[in-house]
Protein backbone atom coordinates (compact mmCIF):
# COMPACT_ATOMS: atom_id res chain seq x y z
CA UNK A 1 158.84 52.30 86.76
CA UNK A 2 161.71 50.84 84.46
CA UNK A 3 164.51 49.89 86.37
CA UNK A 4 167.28 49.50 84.32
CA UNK A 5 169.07 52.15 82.36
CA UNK A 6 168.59 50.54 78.93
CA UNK A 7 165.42 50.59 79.27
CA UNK A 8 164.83 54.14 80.00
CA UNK A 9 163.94 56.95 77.34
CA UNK A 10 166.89 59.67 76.83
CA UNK A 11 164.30 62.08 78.60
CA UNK A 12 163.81 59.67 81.94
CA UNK A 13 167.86 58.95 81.97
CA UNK A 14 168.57 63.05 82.14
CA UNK A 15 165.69 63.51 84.83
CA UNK A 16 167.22 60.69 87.04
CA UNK A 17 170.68 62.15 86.63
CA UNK A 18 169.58 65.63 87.22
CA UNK A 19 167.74 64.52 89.91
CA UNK A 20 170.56 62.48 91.54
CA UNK A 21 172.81 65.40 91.07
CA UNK A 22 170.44 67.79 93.07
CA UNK A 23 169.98 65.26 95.84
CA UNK A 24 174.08 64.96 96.23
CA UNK A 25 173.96 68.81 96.11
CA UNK A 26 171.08 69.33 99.19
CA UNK A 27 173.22 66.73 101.06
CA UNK A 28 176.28 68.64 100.66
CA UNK A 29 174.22 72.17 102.09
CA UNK A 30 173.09 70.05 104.68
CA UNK A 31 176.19 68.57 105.60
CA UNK A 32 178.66 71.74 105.61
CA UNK A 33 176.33 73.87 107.54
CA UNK A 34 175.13 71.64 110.32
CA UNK A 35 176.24 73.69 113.02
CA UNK A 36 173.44 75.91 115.02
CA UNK A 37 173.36 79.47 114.60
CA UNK A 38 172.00 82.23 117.07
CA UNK A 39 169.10 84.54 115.44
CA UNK A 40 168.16 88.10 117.06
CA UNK A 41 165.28 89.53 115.35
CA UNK A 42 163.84 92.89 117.34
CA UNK A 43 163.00 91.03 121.00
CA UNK A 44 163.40 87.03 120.23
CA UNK A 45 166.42 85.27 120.39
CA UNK A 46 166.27 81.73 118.86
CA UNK A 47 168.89 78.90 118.08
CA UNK A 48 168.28 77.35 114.35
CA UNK A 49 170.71 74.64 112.47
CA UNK A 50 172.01 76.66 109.58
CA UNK A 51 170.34 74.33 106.75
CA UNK A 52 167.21 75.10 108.11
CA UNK A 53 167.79 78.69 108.73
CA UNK A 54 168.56 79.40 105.14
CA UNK A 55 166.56 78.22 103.04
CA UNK A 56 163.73 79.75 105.68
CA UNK A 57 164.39 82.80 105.12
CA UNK A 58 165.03 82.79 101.78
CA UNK A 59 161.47 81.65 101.33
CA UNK A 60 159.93 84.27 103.57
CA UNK A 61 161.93 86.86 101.53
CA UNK A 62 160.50 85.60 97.97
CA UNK A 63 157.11 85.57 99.32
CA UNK A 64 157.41 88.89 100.74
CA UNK A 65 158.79 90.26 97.71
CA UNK A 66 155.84 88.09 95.56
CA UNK A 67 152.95 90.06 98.10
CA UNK A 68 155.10 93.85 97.88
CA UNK A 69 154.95 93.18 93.83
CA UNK A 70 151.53 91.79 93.99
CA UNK A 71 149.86 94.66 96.04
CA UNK A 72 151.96 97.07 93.77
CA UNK A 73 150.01 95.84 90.93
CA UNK A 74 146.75 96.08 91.87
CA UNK A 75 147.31 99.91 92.61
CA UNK A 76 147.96 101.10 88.83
């Protein structure tokens, strides 16, 4: 791995700037919601930080959505 920046390509320099820029962005999400949140779903009651709890369920959601569209599919 080249460790200075005048070495790098043009193509490594944007990825390790994009890169950089996402990291400062998850630590930010992480950061402002920190604080524990209360879930009810039907019978369970649980306690989740926030940073967890979102990105969770916003993966359960796309792969629910991904297995509805899949099975769709497969009936036409």
């Amino acid at each position: 791995m080249k460790t200075r920046w005048n070495e790098m390509t043009m193509g490594e320099r944007i990825k390790l700037v994009a890169v950089s820029v996402f990291a400062a962005c998850v630590l930010l999400f992480i950061i402002q919601n920190s604080e524990t949140v209360q879930v009810s779903f039907l019978w369970w009651t649980f306690a989740l930080a926030r940073w967890i709890m979102l990105p969770l369920f916003f993966l359960l959601g796309g792969l629910a959505g991904y297995l509805f569209a899949r099975t769709r599919s497969r009936r036409w």
